[in-house]
Protein backbone atom coordinates (compact mmCIF):
# COMPACT_ATOMS: atom_id res chain seq x y z
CA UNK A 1 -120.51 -99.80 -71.59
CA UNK A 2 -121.49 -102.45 -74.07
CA UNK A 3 -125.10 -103.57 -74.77
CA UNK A 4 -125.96 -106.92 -74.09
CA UNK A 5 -129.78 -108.00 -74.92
CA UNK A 6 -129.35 -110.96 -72.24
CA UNK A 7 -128.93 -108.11 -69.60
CA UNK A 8 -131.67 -106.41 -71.42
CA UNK A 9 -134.25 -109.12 -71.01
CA UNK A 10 -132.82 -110.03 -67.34
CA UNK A 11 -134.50 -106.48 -66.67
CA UNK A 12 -137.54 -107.13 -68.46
CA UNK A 13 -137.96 -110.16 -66.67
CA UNK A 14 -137.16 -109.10 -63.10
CA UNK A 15 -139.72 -106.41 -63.50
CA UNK A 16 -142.69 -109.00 -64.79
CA UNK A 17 -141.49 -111.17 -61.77
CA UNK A 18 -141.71 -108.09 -59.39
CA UNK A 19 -145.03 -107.12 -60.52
CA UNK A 20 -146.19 -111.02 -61.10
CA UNK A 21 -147.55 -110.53 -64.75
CA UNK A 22 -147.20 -112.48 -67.50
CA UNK A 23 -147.65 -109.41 -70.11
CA UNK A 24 -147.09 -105.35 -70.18
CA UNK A 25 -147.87 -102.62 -71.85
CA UNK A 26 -144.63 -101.91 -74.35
CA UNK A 27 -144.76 -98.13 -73.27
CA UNK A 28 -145.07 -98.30 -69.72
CA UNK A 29 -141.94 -100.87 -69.40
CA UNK A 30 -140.06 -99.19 -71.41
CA UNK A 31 -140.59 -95.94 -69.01
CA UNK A 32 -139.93 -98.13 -66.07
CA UNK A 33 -136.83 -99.45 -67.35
CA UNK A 34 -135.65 -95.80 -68.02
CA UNK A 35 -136.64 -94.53 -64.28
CA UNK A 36 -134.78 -97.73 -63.32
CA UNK A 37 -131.24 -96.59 -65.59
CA UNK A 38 -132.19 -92.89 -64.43
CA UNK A 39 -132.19 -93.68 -60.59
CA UNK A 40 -128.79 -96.11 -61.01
CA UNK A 41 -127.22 -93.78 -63.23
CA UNK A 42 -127.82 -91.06 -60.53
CA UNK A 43 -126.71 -93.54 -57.75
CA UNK A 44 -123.84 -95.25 -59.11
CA UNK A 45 -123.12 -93.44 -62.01
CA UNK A 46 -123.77 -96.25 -64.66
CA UNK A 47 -126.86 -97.94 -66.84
CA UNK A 48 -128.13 -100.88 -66.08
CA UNK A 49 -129.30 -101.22 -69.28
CA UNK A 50 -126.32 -99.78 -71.63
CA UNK A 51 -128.64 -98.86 -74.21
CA UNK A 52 -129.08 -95.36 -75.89
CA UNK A 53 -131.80 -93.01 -75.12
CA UNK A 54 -133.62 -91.18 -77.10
CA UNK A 55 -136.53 -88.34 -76.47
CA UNK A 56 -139.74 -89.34 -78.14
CA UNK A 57 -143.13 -87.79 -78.28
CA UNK A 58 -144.29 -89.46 -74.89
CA UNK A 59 -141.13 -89.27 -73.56
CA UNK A 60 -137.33 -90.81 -72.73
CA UNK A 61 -136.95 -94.08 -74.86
CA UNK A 62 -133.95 -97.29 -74.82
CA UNK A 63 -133.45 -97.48 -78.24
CA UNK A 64 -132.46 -100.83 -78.67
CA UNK A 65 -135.14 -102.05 -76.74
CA UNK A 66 -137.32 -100.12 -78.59
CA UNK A 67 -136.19 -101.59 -81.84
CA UNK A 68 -136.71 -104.87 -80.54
CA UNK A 69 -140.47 -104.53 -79.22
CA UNK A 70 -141.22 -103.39 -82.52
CA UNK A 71 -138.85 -106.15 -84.44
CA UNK A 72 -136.68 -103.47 -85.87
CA UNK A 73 -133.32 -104.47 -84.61
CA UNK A 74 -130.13 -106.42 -85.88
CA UNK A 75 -130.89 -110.50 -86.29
CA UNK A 76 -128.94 -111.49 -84.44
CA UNK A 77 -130.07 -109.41 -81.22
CA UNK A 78 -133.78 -109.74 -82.34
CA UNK A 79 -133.52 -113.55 -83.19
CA UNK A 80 -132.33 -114.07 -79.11
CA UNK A 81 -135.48 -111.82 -78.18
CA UNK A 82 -137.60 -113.40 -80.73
CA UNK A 83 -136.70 -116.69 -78.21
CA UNK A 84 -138.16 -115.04 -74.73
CA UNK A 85 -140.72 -112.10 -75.95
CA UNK A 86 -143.43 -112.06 -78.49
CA UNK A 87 -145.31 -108.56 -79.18
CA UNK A 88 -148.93 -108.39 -79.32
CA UNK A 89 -150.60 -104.97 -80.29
CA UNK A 90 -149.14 -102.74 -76.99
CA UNK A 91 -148.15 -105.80 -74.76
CA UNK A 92 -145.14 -107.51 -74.92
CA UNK A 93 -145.41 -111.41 -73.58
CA UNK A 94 -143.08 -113.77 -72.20
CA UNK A 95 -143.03 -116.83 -74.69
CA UNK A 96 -140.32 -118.97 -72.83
CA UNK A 97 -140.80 -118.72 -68.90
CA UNK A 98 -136.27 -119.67 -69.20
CA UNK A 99 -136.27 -115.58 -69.64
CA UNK A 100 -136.36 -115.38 -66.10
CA UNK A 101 -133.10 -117.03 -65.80
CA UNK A 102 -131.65 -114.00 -67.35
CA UNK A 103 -132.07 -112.19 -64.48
CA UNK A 104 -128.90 -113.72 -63.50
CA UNK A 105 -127.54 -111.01 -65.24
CA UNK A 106 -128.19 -108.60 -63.23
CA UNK A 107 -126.17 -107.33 -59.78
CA UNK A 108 -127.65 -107.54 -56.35
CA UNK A 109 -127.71 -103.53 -56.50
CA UNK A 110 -129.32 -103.28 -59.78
CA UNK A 111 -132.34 -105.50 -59.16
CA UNK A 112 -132.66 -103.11 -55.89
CA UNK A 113 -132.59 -100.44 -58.65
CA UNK A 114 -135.63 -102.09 -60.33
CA UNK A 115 -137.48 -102.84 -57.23
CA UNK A 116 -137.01 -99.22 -56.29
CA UNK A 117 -138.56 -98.13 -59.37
CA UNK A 118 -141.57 -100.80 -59.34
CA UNK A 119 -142.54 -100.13 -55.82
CA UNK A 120 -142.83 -96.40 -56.50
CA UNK A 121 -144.27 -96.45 -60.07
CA UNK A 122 -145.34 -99.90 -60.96
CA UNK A 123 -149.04 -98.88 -60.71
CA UNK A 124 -148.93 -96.01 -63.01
CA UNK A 125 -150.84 -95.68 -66.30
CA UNK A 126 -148.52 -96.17 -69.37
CA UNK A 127 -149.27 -92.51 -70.09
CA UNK A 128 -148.91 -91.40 -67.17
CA UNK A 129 -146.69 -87.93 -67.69
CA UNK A 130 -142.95 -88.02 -66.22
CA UNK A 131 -141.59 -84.18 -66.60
CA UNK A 132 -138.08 -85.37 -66.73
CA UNK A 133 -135.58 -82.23 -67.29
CA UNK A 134 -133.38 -84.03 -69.47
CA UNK A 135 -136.53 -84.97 -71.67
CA UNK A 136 -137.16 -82.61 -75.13
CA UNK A 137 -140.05 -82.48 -76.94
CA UNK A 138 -139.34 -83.86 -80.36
CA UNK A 139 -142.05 -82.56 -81.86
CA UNK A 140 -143.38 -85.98 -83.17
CA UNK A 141 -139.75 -87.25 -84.30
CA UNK A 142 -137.24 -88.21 -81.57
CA UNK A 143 -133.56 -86.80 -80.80
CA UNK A 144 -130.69 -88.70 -79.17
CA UNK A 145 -130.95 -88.00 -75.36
CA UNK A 146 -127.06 -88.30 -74.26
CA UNK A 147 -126.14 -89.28 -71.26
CA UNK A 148 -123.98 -86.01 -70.14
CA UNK A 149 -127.33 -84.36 -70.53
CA UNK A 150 -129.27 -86.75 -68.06
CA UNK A 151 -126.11 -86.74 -65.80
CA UNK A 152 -126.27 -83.31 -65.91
CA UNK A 153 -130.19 -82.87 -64.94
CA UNK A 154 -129.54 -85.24 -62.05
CA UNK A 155 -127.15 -82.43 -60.63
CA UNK A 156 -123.81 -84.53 -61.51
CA UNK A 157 -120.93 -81.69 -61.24
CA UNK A 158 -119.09 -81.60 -64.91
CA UNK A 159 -115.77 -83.19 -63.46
CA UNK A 160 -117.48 -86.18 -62.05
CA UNK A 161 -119.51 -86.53 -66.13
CA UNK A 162 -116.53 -86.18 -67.39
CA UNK A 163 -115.08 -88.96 -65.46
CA UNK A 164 -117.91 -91.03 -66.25
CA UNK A 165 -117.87 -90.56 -69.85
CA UNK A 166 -114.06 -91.11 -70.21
CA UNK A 167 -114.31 -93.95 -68.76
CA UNK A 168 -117.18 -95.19 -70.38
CA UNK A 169 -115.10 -94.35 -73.45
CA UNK A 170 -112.00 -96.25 -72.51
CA UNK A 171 -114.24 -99.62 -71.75
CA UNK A 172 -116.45 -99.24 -75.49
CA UNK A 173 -112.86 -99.41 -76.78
CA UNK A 174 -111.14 -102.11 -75.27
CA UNK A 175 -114.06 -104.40 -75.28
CA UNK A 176 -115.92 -103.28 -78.86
C-alpha cells in the first residue's frame, strides 16, 4: 500500500484524542502505533499505517514517522507535518487542533484497531520492553523489519503472506 502522512497523522491524532493529551512521548507513540499496525496486520492482513518498519535498539520503528518526529523526511511530507506537530525534546505536540480532522482518514475498523491497542497499553512507560518475535536486536544500528517476517511471527501460513504481499505488490504498482 501507499503511504499517506494525512493517514499517518489521522492515527496520531485518534490516539491523543483516545488518551485526551495534548502531547506524548515520541517513543512510546511510535510503539503504540506499531502494536496498533501489528494487531490489524494480524487481523485483517494490512497496515494501517503503510509505513516501513524497521528494528531499532528499543525496538520495532515506522520509518517514515520516525523521520518526521525527528524532521528528517522529504519536504514535502515534513512541510504537511510541520502544519499539525511540533517536536519538543521527547514529546511531540499538536500545534493545529484541525489534525484531528485527519482522523477522517481512518476506517471504522482501524480506529477499533487503535482503541484496542490504547486500552491495553496506553498506560505503559515509553520503555516499557515489548519482546516482539519479529523484533532483532540491531546492535545500536537498525535493520529493515519486512513485513513477511512480522506476518510470519503472527503465525500467518506462507500461502496466505504470499497473497498478501502480491497483492500489496500489484496495488504499489498501479497507484505509485
Amino acid at each position: 500500500m501507499l503511504f499517506n502522512v494525512e493517514k499517518l497523522m489521522g492515527i496520531i491524532a485518534c490516539i491523543m484524542k483516545k488518551m485526551d493529551v495534548k502531547s506524548i512521548n515520541y517513543m512510546k507513540v511510535i510503539k503504540l502505533m506499531y502494536l496498533s499496525d501489528r494487531l490489524h496486520i494480524d487481523k485483517y492482513d494490512s497496515s494501517i499505517s503503510n509505513d516501513e518498519y524497521y528494528s531499532m535498539p528499543h525496538g520495532p520503528v515506522l520509518s517514515r514517522l520516525y523521520n518526521l518526529i525527528m524532521n528528517e523526511s522529504c519536504d514535502k511530507f515534513q512541510k504537511e507535518w510541520d502544519k499539525f506537530f511540533l517536536r519538543d525534546g521527547y514529546d511531540i505536540a499538536i500545534r493545529d487542533i484541525s489534525v484531528n480532522e485527519k482522523i477522517l482518514e481512518l476506517s471504522r475498523a482501524e480506529e477499533n484497531t487503535i482503541d484496542e491497542i490504547v486500552d491495553k497499553y496506553g498506560k505503559m512507560d515509553k520503555w516499557d520492553p515489548h519482546k516482539l518475535p519479529e523484533w532483532e536486536d540491531p546492535q545500536g544500528s537498525s535493520i529493515p523489519l519486512p513485513l513477511r517476517k512480522i506476518m510470519e511471527a503472527l503465525g500467518k501460513d506462507k500461502k496466505e503472506i504470499d497473497a498478501v504481499l502480491a497483492e500489496s505488490a500489484i496495488y504499489e504498482k498501479e497507484f505509485a
